[in-house]
Protein backbone atom coordinates (compact mmCIF):
# COMPACT_ATOMS: atom_id res chain seq x y z
CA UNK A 1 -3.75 -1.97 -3.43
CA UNK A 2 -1.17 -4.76 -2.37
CA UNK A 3 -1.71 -6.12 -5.52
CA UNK A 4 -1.09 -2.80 -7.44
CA UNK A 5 2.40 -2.68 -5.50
CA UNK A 6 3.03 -5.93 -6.28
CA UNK A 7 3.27 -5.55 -9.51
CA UNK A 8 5.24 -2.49 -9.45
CA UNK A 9 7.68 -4.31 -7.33
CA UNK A 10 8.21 -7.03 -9.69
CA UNK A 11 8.84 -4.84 -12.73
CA UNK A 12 11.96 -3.93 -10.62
CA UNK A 13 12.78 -7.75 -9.95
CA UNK A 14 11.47 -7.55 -6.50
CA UNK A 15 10.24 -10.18 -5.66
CA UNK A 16 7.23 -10.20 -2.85
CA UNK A 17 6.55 -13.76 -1.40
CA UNK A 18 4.23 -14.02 1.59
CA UNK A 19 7.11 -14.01 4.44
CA UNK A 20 8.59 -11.09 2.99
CA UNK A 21 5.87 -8.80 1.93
CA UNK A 22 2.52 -8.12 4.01
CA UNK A 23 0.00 -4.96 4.64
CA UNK A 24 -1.53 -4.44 7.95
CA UNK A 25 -4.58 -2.71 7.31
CA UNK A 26 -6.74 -0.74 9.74
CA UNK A 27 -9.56 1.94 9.31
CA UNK A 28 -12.26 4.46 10.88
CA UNK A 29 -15.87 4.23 10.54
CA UNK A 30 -17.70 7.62 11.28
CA UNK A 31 -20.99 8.57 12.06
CA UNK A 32 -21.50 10.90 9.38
CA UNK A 33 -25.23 12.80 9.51
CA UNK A 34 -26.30 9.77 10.59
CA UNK A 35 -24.48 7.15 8.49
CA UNK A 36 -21.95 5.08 9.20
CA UNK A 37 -19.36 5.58 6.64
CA UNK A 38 -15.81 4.46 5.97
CA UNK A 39 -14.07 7.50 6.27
CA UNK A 40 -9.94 6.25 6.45
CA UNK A 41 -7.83 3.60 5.58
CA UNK A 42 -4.33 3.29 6.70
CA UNK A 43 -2.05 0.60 4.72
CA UNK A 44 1.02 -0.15 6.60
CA UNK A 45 3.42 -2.27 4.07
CA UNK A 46 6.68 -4.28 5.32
CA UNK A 47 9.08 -5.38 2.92
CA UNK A 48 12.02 -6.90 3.28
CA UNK A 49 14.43 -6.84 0.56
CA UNK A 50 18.27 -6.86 -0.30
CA UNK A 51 19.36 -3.34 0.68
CA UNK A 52 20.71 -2.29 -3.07
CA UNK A 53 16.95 -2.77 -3.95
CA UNK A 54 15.32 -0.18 -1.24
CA UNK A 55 15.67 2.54 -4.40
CA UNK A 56 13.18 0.41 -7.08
CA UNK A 57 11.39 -0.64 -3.78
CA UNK A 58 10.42 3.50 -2.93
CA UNK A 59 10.15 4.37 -6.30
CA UNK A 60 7.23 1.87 -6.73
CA UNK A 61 5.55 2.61 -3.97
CA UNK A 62 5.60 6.27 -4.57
CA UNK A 63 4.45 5.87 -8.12
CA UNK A 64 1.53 2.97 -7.44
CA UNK A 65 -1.60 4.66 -5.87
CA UNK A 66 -2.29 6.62 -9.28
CA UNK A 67 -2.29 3.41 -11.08
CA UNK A 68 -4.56 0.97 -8.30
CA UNK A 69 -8.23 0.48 -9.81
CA UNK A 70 -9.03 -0.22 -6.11
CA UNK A 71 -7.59 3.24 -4.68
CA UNK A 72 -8.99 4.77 -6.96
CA UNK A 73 -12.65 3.76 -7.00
CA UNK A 74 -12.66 5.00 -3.23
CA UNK A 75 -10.18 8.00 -3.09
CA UNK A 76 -12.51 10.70 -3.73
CA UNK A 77 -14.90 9.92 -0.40
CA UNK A 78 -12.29 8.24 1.56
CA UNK A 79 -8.80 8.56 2.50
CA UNK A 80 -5.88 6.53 2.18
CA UNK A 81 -2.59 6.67 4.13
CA UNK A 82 -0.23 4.24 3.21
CA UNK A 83 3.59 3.72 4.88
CA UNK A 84 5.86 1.34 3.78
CA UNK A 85 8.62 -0.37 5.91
CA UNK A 86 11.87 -1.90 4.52
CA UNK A 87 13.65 -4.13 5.81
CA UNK A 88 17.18 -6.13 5.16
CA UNK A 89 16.66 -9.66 4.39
């Protein structure tokens, strides 16, 4: 998913180096009739960027999920929340 941002993010000139981009990632694991199944993940993006970029920076990330192989294998039986956080740099 990161990755799928990523690349969004670059197409606007973003750029997303290690100290300025990261995703905390957390999740639930259910006991569903029995099985223990993945049934959430929560993405929680920080970005820091120059503020005249925060625009292209939403705009990606509103526009990636569709387009994540990764997403979307899982989608259907699990789901995502995602939340982005910008900051100045």
């Amino acid at each position: 998913m990161m990755g799928t941002f990523a690349t969004l993010l670059a197409k606007s000139k973003i750029a997303t180096p290690k100290d300025r981009f990261r995703a905390d990632v957390s999740g639930d694991i259910e006991n569903v009739d029995g099985v223990l199944k993945v049934t959430r993940i929560d993405v929680n993006y920080t970005l820091s960027l120059a503020p005249d970029q925060r625009a292209d920076a939403q705009a990606a990330f509103e526009a990636y999920l569709p387009h994540c192989p990764a997403a979307q294998s899982v989608i259907a039986a699990i789901k995502l929340h995602h939340t982005l956080v910008l900051q100045d740099k």
